[in-house]
N, C-alpha and C. Protein backbone atom coordinates (compact mmCIF):
# COMPACT_ATOMS: atom_id res chain seq x y z
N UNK A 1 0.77 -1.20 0.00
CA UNK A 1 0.00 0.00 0.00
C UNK A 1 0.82 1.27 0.00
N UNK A 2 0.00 2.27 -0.28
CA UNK A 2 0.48 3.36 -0.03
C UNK A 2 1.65 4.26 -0.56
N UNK A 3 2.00 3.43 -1.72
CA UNK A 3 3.43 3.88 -2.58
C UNK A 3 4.88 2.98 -2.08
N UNK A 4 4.79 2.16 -0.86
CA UNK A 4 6.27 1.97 -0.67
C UNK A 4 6.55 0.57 -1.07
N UNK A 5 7.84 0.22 -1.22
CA UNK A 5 8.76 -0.90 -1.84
C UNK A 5 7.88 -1.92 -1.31
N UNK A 6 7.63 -2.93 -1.63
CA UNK A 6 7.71 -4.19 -1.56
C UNK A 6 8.27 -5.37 -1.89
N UNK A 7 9.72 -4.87 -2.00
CA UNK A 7 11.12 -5.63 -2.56
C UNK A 7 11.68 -5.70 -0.67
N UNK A 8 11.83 -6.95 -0.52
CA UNK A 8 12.38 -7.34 0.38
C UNK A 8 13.81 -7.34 0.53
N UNK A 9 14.52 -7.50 -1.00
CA UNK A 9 15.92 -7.11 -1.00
C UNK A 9 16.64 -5.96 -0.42
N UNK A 10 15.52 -4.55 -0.62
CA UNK A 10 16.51 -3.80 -0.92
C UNK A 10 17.45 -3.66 0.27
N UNK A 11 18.11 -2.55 -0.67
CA UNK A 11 19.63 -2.36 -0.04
C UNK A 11 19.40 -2.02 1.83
N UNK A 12 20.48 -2.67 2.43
CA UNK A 12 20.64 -1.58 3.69
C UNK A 12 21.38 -0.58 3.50
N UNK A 13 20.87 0.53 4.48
CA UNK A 13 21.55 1.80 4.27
C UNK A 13 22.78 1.90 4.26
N UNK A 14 23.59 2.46 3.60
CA UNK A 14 24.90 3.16 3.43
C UNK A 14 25.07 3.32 1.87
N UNK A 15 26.56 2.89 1.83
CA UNK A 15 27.24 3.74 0.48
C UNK A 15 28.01 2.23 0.31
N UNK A 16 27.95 2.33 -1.29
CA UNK A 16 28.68 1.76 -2.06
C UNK A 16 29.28 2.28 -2.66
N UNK A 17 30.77 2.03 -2.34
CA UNK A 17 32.18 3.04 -2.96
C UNK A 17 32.07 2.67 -4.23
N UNK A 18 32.58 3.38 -5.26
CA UNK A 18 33.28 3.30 -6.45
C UNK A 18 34.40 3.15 -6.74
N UNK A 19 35.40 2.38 -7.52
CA UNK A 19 36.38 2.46 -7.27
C UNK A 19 37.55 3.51 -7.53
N UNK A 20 36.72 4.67 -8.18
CA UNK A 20 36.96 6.70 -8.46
C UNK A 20 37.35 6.77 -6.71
N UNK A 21 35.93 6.41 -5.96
CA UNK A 21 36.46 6.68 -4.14
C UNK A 21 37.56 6.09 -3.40
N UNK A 22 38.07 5.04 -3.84
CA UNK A 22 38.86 4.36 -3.01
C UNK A 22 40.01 5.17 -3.04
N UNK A 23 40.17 6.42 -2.23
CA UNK A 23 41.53 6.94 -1.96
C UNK A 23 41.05 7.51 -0.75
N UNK A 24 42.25 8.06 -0.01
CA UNK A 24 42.21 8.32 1.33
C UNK A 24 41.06 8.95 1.83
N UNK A 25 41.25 10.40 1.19
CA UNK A 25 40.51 11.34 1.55
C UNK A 25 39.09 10.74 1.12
N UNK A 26 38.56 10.42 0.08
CA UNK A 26 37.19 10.23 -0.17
C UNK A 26 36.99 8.85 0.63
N UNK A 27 37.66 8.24 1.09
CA UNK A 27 36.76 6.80 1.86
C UNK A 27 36.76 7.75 3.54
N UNK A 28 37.44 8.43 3.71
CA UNK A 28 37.26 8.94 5.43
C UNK A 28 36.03 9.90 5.42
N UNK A 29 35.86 10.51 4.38
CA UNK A 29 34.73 11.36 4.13
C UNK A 29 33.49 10.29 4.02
N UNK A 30 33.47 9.07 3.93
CA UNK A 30 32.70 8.26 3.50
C UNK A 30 32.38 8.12 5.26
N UNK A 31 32.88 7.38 5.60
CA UNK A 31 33.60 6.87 7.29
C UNK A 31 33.00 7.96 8.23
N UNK A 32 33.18 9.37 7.46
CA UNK A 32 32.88 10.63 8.51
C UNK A 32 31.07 10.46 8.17
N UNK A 33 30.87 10.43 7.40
CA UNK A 33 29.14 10.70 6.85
C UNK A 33 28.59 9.73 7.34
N UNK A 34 29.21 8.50 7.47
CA UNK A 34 28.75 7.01 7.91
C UNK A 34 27.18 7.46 9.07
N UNK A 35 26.22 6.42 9.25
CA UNK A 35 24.88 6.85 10.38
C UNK A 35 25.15 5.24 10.89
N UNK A 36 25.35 5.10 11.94
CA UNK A 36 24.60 4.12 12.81
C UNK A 36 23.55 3.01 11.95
N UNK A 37 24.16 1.80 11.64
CA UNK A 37 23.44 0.78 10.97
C UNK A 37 23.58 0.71 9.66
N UNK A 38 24.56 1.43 9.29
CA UNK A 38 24.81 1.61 7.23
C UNK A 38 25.83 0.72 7.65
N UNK A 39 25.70 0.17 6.10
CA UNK A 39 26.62 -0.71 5.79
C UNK A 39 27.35 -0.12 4.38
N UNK A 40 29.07 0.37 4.79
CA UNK A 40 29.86 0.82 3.72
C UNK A 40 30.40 -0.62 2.75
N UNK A 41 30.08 -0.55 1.59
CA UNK A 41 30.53 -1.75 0.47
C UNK A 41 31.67 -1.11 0.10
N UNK A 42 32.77 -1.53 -0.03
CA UNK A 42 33.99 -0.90 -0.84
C UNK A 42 34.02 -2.45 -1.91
N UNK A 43 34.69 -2.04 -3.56
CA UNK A 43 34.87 -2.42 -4.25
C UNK A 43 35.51 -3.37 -4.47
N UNK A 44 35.82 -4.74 -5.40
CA UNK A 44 37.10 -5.12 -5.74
C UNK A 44 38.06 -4.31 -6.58
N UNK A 45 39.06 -4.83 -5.97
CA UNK A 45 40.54 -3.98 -6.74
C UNK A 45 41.63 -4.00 -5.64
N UNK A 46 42.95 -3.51 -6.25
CA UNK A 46 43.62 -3.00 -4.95
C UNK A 46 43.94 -2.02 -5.16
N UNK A 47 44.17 -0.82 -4.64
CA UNK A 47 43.78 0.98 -4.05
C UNK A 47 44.60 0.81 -2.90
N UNK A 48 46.02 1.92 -3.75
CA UNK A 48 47.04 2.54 -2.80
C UNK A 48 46.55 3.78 -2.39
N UNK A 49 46.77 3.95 -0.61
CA UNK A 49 46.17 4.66 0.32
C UNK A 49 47.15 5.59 1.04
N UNK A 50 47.22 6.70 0.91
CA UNK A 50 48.31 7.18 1.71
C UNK A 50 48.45 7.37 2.95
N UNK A 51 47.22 7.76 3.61
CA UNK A 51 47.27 7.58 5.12
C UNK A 51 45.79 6.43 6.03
N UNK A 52 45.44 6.79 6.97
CA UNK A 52 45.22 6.04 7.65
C UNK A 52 43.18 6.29 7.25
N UNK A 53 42.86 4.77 7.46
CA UNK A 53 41.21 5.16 7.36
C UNK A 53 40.96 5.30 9.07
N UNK A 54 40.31 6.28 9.12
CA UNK A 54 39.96 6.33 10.46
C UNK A 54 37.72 6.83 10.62
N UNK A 55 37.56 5.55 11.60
CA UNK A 55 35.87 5.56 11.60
C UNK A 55 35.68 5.35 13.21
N UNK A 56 34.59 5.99 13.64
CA UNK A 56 34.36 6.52 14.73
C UNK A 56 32.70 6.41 14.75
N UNK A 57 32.01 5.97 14.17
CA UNK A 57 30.68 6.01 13.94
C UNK A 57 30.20 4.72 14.57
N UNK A 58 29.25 4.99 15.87
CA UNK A 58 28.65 3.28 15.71
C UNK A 58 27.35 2.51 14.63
N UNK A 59 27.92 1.02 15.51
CA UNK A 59 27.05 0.03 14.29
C UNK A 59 27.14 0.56 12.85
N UNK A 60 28.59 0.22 12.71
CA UNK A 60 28.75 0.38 11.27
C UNK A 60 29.39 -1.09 10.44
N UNK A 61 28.86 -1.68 9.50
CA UNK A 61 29.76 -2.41 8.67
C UNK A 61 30.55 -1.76 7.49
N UNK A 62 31.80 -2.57 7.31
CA UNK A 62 32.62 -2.14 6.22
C UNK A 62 32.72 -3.60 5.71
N UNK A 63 32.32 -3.75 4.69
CA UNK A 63 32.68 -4.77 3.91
C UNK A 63 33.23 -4.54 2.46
N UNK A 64 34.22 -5.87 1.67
CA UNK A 64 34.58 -6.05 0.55
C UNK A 64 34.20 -6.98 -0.03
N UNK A 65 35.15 -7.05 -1.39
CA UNK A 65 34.63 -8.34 -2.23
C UNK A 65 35.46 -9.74 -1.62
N UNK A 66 36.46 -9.53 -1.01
CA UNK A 66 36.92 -10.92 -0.29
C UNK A 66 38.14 -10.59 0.35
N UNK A 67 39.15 -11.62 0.86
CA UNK A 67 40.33 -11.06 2.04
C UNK A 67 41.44 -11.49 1.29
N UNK A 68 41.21 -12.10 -0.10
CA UNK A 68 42.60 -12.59 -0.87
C UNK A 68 43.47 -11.55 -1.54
N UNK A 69 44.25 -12.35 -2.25
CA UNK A 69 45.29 -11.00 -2.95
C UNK A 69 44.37 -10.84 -4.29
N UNK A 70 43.73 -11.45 -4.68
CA UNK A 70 43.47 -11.29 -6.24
C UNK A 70 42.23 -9.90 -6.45
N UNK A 71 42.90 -8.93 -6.75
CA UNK A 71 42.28 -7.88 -7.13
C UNK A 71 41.47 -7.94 -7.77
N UNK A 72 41.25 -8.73 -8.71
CA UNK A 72 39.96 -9.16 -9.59
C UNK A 72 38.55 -9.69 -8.94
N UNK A 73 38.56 -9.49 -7.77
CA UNK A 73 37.67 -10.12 -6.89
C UNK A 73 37.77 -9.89 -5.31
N UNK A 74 38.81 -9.22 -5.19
CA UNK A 74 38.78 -9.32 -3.54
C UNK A 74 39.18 -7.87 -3.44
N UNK A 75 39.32 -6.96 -2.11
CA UNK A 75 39.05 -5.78 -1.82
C UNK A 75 40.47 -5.38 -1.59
N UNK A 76 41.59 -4.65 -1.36
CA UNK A 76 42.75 -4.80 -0.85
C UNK A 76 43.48 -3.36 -0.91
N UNK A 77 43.23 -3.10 0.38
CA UNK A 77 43.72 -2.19 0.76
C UNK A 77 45.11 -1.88 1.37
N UNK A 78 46.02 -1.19 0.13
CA UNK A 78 47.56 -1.24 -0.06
C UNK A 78 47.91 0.13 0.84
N UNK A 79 48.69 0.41 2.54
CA UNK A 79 49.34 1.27 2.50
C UNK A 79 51.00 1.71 2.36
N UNK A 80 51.56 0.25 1.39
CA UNK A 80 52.42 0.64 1.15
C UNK A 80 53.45 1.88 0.39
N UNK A 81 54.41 2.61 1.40
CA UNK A 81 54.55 4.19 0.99
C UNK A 81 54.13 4.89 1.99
N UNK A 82 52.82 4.90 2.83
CA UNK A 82 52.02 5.72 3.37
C UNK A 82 52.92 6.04 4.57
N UNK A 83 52.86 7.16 4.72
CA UNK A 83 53.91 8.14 5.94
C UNK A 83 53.03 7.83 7.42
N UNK A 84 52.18 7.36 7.81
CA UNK A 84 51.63 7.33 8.85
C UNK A 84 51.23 6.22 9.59
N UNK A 85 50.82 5.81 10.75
CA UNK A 85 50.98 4.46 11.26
C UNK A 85 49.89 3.63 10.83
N UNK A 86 48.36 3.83 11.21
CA UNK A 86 47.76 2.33 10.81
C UNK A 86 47.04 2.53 9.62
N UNK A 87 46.28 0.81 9.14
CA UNK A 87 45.74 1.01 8.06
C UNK A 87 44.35 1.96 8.06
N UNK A 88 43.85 1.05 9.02
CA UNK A 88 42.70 1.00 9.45
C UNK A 88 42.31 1.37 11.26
N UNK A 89 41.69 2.63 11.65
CA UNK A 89 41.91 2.94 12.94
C UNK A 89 40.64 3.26 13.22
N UNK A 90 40.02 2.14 14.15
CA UNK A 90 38.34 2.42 14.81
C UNK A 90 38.44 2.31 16.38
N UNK A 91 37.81 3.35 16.71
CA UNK A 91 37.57 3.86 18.23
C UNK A 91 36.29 4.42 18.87
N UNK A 92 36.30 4.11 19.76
CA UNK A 92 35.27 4.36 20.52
C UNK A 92 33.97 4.29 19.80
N UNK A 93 33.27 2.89 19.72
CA UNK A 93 32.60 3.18 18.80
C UNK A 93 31.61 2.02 19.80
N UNK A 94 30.35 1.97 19.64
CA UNK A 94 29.41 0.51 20.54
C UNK A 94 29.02 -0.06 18.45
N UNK A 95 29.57 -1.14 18.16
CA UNK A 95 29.00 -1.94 16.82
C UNK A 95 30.07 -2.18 16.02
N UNK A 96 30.73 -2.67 15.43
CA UNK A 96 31.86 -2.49 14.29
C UNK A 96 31.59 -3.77 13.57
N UNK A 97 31.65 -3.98 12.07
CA UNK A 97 31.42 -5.18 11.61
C UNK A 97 32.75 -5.07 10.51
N UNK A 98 34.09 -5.59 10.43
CA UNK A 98 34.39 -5.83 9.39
C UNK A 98 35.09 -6.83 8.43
N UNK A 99 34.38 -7.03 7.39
CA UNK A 99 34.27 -7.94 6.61
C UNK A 99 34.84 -8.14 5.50
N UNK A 100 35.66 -8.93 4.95
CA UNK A 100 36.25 -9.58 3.26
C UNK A 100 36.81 -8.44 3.02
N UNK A 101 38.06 -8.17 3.20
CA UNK A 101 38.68 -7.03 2.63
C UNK A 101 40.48 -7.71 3.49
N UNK A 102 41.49 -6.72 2.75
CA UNK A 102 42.33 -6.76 3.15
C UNK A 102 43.05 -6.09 3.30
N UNK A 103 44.36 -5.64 4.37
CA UNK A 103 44.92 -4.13 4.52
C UNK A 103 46.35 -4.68 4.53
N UNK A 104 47.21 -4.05 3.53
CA UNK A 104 48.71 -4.75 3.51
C UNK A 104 49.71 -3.84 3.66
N UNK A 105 50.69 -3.77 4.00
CA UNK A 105 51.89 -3.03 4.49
C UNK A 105 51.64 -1.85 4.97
N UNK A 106 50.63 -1.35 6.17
CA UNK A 106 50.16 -0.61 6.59
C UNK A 106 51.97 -0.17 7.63
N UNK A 107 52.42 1.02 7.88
CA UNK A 107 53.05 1.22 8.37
C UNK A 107 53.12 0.74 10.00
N UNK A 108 51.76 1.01 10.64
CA UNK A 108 51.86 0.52 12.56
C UNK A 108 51.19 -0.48 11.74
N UNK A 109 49.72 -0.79 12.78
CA UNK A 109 49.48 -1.85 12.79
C UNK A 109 48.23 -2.21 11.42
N UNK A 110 47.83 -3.43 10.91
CA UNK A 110 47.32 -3.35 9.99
C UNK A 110 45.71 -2.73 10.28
N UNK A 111 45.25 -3.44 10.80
CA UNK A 111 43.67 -2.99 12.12
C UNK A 111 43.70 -2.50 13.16
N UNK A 112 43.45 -1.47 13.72
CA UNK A 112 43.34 -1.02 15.00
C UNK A 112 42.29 -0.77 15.62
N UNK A 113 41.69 -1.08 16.70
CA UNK A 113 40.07 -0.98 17.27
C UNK A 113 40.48 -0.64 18.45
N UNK A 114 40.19 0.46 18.82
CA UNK A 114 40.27 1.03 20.69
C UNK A 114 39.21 0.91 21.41
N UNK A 115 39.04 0.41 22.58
CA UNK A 115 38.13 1.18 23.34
C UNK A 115 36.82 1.17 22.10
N UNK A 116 36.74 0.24 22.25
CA UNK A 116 34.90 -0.36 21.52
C UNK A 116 34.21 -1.36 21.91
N UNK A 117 32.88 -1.57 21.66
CA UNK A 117 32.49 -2.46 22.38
C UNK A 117 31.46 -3.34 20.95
N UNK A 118 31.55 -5.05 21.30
CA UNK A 118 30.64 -5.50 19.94
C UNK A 118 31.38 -5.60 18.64
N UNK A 119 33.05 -6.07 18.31
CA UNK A 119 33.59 -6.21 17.48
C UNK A 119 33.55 -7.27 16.86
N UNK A 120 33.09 -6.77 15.64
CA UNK A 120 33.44 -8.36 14.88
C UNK A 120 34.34 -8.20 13.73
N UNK A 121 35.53 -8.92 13.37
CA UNK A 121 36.50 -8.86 12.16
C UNK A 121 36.45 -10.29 12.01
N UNK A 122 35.54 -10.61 10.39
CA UNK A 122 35.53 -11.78 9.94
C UNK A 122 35.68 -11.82 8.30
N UNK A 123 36.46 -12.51 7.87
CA UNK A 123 36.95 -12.43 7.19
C UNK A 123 37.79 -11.32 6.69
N UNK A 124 38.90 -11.11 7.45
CA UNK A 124 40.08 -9.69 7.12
C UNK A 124 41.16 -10.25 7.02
N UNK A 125 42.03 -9.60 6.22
CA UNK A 125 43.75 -10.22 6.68
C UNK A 125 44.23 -9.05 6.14
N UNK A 126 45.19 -8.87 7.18
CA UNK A 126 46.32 -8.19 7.30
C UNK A 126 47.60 -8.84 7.22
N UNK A 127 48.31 -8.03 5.92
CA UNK A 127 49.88 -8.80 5.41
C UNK A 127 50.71 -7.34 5.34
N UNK A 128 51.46 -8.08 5.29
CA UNK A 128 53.14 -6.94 4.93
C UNK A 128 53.60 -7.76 4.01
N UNK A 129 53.52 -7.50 3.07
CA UNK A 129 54.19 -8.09 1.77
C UNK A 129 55.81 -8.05 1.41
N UNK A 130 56.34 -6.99 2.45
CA UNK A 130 57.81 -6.98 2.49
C UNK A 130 58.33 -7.41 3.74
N UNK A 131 59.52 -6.68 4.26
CA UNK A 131 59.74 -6.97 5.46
C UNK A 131 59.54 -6.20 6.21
N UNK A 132 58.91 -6.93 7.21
CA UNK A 132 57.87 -5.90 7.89
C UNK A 132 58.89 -5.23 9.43
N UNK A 133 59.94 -5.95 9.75
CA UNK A 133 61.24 -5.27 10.56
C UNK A 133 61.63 -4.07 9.83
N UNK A 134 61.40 -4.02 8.60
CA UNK A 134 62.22 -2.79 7.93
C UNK A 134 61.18 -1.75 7.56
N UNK A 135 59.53 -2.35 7.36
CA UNK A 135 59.06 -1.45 6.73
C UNK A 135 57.52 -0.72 7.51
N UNK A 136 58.08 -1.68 9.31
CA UNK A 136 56.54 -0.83 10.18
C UNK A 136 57.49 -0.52 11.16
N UNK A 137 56.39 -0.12 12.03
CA UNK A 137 56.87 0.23 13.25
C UNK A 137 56.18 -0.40 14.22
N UNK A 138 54.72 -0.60 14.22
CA UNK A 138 54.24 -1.63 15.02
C UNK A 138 54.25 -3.21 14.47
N UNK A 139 53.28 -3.55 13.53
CA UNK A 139 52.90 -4.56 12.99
C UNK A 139 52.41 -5.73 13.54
N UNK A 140 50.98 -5.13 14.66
CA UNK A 140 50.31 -6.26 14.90
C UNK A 140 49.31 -6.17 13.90
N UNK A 141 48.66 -6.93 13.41
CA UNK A 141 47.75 -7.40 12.01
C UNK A 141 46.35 -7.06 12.50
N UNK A 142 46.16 -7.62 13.32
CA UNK A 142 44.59 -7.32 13.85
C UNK A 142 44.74 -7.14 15.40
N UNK A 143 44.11 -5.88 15.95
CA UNK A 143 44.53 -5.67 16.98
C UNK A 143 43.71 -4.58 17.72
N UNK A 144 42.57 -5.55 18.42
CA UNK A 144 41.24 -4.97 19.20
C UNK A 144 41.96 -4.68 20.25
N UNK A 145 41.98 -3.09 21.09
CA UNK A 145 42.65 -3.08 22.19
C UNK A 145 41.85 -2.44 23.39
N UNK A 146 41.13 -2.90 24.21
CA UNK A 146 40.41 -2.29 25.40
C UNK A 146 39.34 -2.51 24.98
N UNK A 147 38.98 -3.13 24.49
CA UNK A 147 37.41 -3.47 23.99
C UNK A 147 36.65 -4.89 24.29
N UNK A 148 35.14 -4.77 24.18
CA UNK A 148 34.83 -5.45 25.08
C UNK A 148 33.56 -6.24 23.89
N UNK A 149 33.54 -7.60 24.33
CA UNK A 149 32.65 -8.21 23.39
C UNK A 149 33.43 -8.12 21.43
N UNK A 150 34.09 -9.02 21.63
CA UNK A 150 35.31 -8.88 20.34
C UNK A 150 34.97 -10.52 20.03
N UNK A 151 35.09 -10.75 18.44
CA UNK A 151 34.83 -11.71 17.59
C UNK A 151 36.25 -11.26 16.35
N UNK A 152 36.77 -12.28 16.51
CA UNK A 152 37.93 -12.26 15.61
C UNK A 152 37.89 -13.83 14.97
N UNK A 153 37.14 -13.54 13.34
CA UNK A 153 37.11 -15.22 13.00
C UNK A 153 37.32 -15.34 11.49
N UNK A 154 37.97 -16.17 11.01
CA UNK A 154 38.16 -16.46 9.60
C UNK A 154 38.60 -15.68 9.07
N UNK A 155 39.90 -14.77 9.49
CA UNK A 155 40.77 -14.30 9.10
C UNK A 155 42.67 -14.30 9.25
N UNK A 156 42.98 -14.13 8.50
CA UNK A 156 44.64 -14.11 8.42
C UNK A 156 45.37 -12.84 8.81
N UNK A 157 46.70 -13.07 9.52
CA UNK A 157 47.59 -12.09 9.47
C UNK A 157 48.84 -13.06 9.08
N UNK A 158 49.57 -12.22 8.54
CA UNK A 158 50.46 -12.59 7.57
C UNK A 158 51.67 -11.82 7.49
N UNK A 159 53.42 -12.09 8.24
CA UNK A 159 54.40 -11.84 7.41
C UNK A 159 54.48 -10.39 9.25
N UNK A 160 53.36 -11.11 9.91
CA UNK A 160 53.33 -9.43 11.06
C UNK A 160 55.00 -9.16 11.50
N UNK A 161 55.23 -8.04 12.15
CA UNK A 161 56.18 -7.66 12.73
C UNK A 161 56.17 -8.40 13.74
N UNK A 162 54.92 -8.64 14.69
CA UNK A 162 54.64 -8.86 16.22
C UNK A 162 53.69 -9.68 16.05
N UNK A 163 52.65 -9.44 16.62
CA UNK A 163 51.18 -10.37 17.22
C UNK A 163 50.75 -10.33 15.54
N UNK A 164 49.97 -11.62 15.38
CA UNK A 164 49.38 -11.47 14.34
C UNK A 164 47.91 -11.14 14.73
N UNK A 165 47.53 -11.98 15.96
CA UNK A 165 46.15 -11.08 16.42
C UNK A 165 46.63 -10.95 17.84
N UNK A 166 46.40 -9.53 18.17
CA UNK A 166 46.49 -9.06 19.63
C UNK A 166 45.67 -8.50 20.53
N UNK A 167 44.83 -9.28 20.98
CA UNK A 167 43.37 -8.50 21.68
C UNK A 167 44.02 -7.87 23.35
N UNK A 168 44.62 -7.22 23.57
CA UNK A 168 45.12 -6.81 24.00
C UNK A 168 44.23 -6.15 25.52
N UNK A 169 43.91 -6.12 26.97
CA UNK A 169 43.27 -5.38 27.75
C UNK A 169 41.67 -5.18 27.63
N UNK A 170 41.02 -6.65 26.65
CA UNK A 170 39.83 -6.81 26.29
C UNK A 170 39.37 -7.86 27.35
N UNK A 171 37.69 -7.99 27.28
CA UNK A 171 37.30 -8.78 27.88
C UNK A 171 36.15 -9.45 27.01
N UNK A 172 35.51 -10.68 27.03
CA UNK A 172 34.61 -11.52 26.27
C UNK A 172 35.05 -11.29 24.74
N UNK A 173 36.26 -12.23 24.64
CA UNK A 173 36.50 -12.22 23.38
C UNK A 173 36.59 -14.25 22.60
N UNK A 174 36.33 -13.85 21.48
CA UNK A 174 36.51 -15.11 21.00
C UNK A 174 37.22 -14.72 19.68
N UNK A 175 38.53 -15.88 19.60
CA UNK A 175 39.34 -15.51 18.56
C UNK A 175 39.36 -17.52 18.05
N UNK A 176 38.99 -17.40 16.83
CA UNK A 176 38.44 -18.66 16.01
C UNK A 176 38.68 -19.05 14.68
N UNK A 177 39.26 -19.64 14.36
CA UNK A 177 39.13 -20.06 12.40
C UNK A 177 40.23 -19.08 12.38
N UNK A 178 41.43 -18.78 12.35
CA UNK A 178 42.28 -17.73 11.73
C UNK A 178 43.28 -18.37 11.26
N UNK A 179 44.24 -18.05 10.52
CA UNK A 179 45.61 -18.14 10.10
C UNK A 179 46.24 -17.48 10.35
């Protein structure tokens, strides 16, 4: 009735990047606009990043097309080059979902989650494709720190400096299915 959808599919709210967006500045602007319950789609490809994605918004998902190397299909987020420490930096946030994507030679650490509560990273991997003694400064791969209610499953870290997953000063966590 009444004019509205009766497509059960449709989309949940958020944004589906283009792969024109996948650079620094336009995915944090994405991240900054983000509402409580959108779900951000980023593209396949791999997209060199110069500094750090940083999201602060709760109940947000970020998902890709998958956590492998093959750009033709999977999401992969390169900060090799990038002058600044992590790939990926989420804080203080109550919700985080992220999904099939991958963050590689991020200078610190590849994922960073502070002080959040309700984490889930499933299907992610974090690699350093070089040497990661020579080319980070932190290099833990996935690395929920002070947060509470954390799900770390069916994902890889790869080639880390340090911890490949480091839940670090958390409580109710389950870490499952990883490489």
């Amino acid at each position: 009735g009444c004019g509205g959808s009766s497509d059960d599919t449709a989309a949940l709210p958020g944004t589906v990047v283009t792969p024109a967006q996948m650079n620094t500045e336009d995915l944090n602007t994405i991240l900054f606009q983000a509402r409580p319950g959108d779900t951000i789609t980023l593209p396949a490809g791999k997209y060199t990043l110069d500094g750090p994605l940083i999201m602060n918004v709760d109940n947000v998902t970020i998902t890709g097309g998958g956590n492998g190397t093959d750009p033709a299909k999977d999401t992969i987020l390169s900060f090799k080059g990038a002058a600044t420490r992590d790939g990926l930096q989420v804080a203080d946030v109550s919700g985080v979902t992220l999904t099939k994507f991958g963050v590689e030679d991020a200078v610190g650490n590849g994922i960073f989650i502070n002080n959040s509560t309700d984490v889930v990273m499933d299907t992610v991997r974090a690699e350093w494709t070089t040497d990661p003694v020579h080319t980070s400064e932190m290099a833990y791969g996935l690395y929920p720190v002070a947060c509470d209610n954390v799900l770390v499953t069916n994902s890889k870290a790869i080639g880390t400096r340090d911890a490949g997953v480091y839940v670090g000063q958390s409580q109710n966590i389950r870490v499952v299915g990883n490489e």
